[in-house]
N, C-alpha and C. Protein backbone atom coordinates (compact mmCIF):
# COMPACT_ATOMS: atom_id res chain seq x y z
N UNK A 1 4.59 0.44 -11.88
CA UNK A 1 3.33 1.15 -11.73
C UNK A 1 3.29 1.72 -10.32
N UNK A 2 3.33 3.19 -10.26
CA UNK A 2 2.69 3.72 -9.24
C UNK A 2 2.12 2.88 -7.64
N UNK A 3 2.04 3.02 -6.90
CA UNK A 3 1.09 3.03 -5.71
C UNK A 3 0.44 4.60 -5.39
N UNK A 4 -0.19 4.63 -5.34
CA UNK A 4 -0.79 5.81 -5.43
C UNK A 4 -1.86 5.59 -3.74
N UNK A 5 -2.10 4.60 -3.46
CA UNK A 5 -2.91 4.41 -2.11
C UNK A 5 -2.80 3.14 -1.43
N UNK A 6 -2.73 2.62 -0.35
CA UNK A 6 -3.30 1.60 0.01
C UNK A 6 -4.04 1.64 1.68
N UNK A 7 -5.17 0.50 1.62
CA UNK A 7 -5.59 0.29 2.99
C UNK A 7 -6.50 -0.76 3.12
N UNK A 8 -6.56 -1.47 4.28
CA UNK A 8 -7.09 -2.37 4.46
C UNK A 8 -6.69 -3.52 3.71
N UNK A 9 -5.02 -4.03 3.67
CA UNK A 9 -4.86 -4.96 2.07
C UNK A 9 -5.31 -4.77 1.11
N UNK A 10 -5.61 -3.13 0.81
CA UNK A 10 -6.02 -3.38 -0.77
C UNK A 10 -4.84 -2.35 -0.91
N UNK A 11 -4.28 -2.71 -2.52
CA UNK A 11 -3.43 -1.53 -2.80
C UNK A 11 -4.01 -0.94 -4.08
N UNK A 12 -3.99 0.22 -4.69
CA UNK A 12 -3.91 0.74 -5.61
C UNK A 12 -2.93 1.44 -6.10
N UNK A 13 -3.17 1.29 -7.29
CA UNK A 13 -2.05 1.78 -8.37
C UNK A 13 -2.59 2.29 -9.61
N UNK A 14 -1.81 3.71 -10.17
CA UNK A 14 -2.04 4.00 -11.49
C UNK A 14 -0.54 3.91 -12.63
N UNK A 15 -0.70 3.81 -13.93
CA UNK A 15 0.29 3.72 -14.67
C UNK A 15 0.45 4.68 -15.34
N UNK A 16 1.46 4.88 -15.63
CA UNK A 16 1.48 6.20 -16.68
C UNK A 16 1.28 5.89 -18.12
N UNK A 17 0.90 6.99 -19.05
CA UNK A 17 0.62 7.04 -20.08
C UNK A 17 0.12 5.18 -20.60
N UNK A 18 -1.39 5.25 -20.12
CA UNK A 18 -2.52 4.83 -19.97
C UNK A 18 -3.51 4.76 -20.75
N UNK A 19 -4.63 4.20 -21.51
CA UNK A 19 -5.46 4.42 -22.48
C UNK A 19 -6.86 4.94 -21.54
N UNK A 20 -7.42 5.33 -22.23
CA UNK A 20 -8.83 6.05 -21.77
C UNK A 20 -10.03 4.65 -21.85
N UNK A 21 -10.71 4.56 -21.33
CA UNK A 21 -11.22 5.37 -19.93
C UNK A 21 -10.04 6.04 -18.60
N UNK A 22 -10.06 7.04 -17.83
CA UNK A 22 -9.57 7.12 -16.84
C UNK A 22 -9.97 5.91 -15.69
N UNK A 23 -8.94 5.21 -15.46
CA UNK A 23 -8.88 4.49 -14.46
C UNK A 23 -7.33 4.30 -13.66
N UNK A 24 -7.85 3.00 -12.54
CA UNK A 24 -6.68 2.88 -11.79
C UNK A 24 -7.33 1.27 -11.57
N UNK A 25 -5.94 0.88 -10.68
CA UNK A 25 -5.44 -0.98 -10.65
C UNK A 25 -6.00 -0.98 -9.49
N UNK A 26 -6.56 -2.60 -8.79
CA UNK A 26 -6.78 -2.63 -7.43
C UNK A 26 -6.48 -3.45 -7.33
N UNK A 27 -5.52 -4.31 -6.35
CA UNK A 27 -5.24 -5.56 -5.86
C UNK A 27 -5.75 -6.10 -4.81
N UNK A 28 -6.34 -6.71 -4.33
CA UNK A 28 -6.27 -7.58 -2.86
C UNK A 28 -6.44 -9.05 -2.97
N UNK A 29 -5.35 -9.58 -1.99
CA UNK A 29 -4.98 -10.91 -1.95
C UNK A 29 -5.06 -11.48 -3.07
N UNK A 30 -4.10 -10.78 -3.48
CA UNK A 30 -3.45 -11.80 -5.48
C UNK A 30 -4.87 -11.44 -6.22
N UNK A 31 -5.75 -10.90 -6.00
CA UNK A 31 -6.69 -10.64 -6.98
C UNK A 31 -6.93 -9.27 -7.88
N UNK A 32 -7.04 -8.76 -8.81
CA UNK A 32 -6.71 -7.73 -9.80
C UNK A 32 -7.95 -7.05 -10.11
N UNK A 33 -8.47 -6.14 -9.96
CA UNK A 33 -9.58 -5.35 -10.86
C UNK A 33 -9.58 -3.91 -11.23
N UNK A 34 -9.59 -3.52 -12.73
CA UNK A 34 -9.28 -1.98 -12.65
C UNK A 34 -10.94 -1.63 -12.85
N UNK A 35 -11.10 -0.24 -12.08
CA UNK A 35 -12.04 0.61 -11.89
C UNK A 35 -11.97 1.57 -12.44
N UNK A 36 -12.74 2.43 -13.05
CA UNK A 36 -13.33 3.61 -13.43
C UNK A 36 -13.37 4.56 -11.88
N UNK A 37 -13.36 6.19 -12.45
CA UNK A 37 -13.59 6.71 -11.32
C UNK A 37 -15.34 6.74 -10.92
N UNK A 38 -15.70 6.18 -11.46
CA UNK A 38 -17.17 6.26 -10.98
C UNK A 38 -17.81 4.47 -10.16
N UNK A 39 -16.70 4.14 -9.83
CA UNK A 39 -16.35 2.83 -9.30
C UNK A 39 -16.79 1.45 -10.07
N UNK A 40 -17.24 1.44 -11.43
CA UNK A 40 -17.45 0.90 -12.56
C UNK A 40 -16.05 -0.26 -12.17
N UNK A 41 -16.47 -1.41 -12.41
CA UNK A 41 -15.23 -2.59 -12.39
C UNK A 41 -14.80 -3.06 -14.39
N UNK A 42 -14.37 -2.23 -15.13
CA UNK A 42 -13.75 -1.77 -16.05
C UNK A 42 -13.52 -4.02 -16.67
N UNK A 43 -12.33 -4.23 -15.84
CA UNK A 43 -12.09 -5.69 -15.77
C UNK A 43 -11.45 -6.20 -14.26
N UNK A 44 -11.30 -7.27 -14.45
CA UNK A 44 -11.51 -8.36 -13.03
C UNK A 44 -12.36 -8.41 -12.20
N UNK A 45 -11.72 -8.83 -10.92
CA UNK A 45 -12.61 -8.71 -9.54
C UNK A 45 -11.85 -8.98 -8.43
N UNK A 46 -11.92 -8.20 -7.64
CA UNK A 46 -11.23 -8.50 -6.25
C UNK A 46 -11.83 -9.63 -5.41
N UNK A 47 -12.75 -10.27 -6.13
CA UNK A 47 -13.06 -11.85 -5.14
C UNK A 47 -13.63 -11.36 -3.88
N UNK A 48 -14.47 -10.29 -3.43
CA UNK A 48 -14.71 -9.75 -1.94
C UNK A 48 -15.19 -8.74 -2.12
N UNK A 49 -16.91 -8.80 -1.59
CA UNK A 49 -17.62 -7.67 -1.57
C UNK A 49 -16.95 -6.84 -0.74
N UNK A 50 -16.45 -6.86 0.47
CA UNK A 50 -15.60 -6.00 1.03
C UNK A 50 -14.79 -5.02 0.69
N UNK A 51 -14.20 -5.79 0.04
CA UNK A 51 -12.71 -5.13 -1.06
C UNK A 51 -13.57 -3.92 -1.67
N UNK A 52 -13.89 -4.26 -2.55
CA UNK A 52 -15.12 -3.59 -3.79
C UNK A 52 -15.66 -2.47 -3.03
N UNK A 53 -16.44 -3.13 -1.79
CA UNK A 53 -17.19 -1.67 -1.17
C UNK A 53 -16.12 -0.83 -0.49
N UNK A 54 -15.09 -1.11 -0.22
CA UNK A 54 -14.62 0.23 0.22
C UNK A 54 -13.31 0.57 -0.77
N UNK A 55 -13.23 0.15 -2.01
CA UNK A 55 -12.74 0.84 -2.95
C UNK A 55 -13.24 1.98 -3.39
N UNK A 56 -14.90 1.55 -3.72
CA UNK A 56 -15.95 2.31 -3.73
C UNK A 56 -16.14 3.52 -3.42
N UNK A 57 -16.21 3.08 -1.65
CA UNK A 57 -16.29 4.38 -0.89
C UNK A 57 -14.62 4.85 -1.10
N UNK A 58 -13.79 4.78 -1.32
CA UNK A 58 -12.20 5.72 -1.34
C UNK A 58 -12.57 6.41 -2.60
N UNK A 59 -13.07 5.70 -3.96
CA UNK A 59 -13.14 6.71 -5.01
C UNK A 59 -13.90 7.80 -4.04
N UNK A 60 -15.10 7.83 -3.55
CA UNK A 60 -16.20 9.11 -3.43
C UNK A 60 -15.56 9.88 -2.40
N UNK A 61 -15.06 10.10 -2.14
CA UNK A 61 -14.10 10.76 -1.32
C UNK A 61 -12.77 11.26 -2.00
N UNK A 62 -12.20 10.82 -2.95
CA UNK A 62 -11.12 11.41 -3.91
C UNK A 62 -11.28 11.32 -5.59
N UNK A 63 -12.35 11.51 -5.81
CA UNK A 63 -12.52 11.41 -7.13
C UNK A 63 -11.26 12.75 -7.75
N UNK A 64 -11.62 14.02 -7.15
CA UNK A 64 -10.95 14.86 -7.84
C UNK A 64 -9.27 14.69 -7.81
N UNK A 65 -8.82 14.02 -6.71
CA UNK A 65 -7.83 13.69 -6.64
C UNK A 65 -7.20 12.54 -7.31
N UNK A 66 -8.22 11.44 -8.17
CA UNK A 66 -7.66 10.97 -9.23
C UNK A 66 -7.98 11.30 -10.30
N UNK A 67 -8.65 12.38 -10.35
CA UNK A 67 -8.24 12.65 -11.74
C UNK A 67 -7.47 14.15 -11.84
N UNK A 68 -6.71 14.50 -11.11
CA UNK A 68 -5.61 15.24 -10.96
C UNK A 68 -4.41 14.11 -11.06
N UNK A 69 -4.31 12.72 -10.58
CA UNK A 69 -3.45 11.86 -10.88
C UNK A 69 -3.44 11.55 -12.15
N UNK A 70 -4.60 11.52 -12.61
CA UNK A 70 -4.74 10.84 -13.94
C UNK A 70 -3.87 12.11 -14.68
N UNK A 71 -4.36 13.22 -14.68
CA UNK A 71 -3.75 14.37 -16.04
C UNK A 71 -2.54 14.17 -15.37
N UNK A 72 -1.41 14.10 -14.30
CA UNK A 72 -0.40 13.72 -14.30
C UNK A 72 0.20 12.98 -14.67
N UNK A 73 -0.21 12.07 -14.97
CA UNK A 73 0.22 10.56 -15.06
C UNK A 73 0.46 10.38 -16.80
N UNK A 74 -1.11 10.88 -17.42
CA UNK A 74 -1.04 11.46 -19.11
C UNK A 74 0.49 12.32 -19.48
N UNK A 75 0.68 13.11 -18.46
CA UNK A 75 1.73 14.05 -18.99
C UNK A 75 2.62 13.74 -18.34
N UNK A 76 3.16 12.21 -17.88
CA UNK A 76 4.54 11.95 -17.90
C UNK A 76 4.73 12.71 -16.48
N UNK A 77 4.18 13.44 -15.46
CA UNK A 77 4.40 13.94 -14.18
C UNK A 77 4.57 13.23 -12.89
N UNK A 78 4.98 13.48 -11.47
CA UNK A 78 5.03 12.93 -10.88
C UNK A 78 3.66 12.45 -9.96
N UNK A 79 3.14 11.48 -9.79
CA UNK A 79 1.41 10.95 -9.40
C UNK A 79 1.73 11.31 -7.92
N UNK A 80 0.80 11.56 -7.60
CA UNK A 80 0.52 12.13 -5.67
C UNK A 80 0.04 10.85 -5.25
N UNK A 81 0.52 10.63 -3.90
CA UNK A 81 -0.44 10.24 -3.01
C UNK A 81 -1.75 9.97 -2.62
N UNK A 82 -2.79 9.71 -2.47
CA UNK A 82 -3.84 10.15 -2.03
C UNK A 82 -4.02 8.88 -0.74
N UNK A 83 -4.63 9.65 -0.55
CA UNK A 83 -5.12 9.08 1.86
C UNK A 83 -5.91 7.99 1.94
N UNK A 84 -5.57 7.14 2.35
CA UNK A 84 -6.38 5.88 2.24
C UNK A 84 -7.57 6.15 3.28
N UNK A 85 -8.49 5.44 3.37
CA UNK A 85 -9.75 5.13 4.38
C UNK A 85 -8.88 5.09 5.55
N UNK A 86 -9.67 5.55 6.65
CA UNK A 86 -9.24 5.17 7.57
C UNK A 86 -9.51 4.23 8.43
C-alpha cells in the first residue's frame, strides 16, 4: 500500500483498487484508522486526539488532492505525493 503522506508520526496510505467510500489508511504508533475525505473515522482509531486533529486539518487542505489520488489509484495509476503539515 502506497504512502502517499506522512508527518508528525502519522503516516498515510492509500491502496489501489479499493471499495467505495473514497478513503485512505492512517497509522500512528501501531494504531490504524481509515478516514473518509471529509475526515469521518470510517473504522479504528488512532488512540490520540492529536493524531485525529491534524489528520483532520491535512484532509482540509488536500481534499482535491485525494481525490485525484483516489481516481488514480481506481485506475490502476501511479498515486502522487501529497505535502504533509508542516
Amino acid at each position: 500500500m502506497p504512502i502517499i503522506s506522512r508527518f508528525f508520526g502519522i503516516i498515510i496510505r492509500m491502496f489501489y483498487d479499493e471499495h467505495n467510500p473514497p478513503h485512505f489508511h492512517a497509522e500512528y504508533q501501531g494504531k490504524k484508522a481509515v478516514f473518509d475525505f471529509m475526515g469521518n473515522i470510517i473504522k479504528g482509531s488512532l488512540s490520540s486526539r492529536t493524531a485525529t486533529k491534524l489528520v483532520r486539518e491535512w484532509i482540509d487542505f488536500h481534499v482535491a488532492e485525494l481525490e485525484t489520488d483516489w481516481e488514480l489509484a481506481r485506475e490502476g495509476k501511479e498515486i502522487k505525493w501529497i505535502k504533509p503539515l508542516d
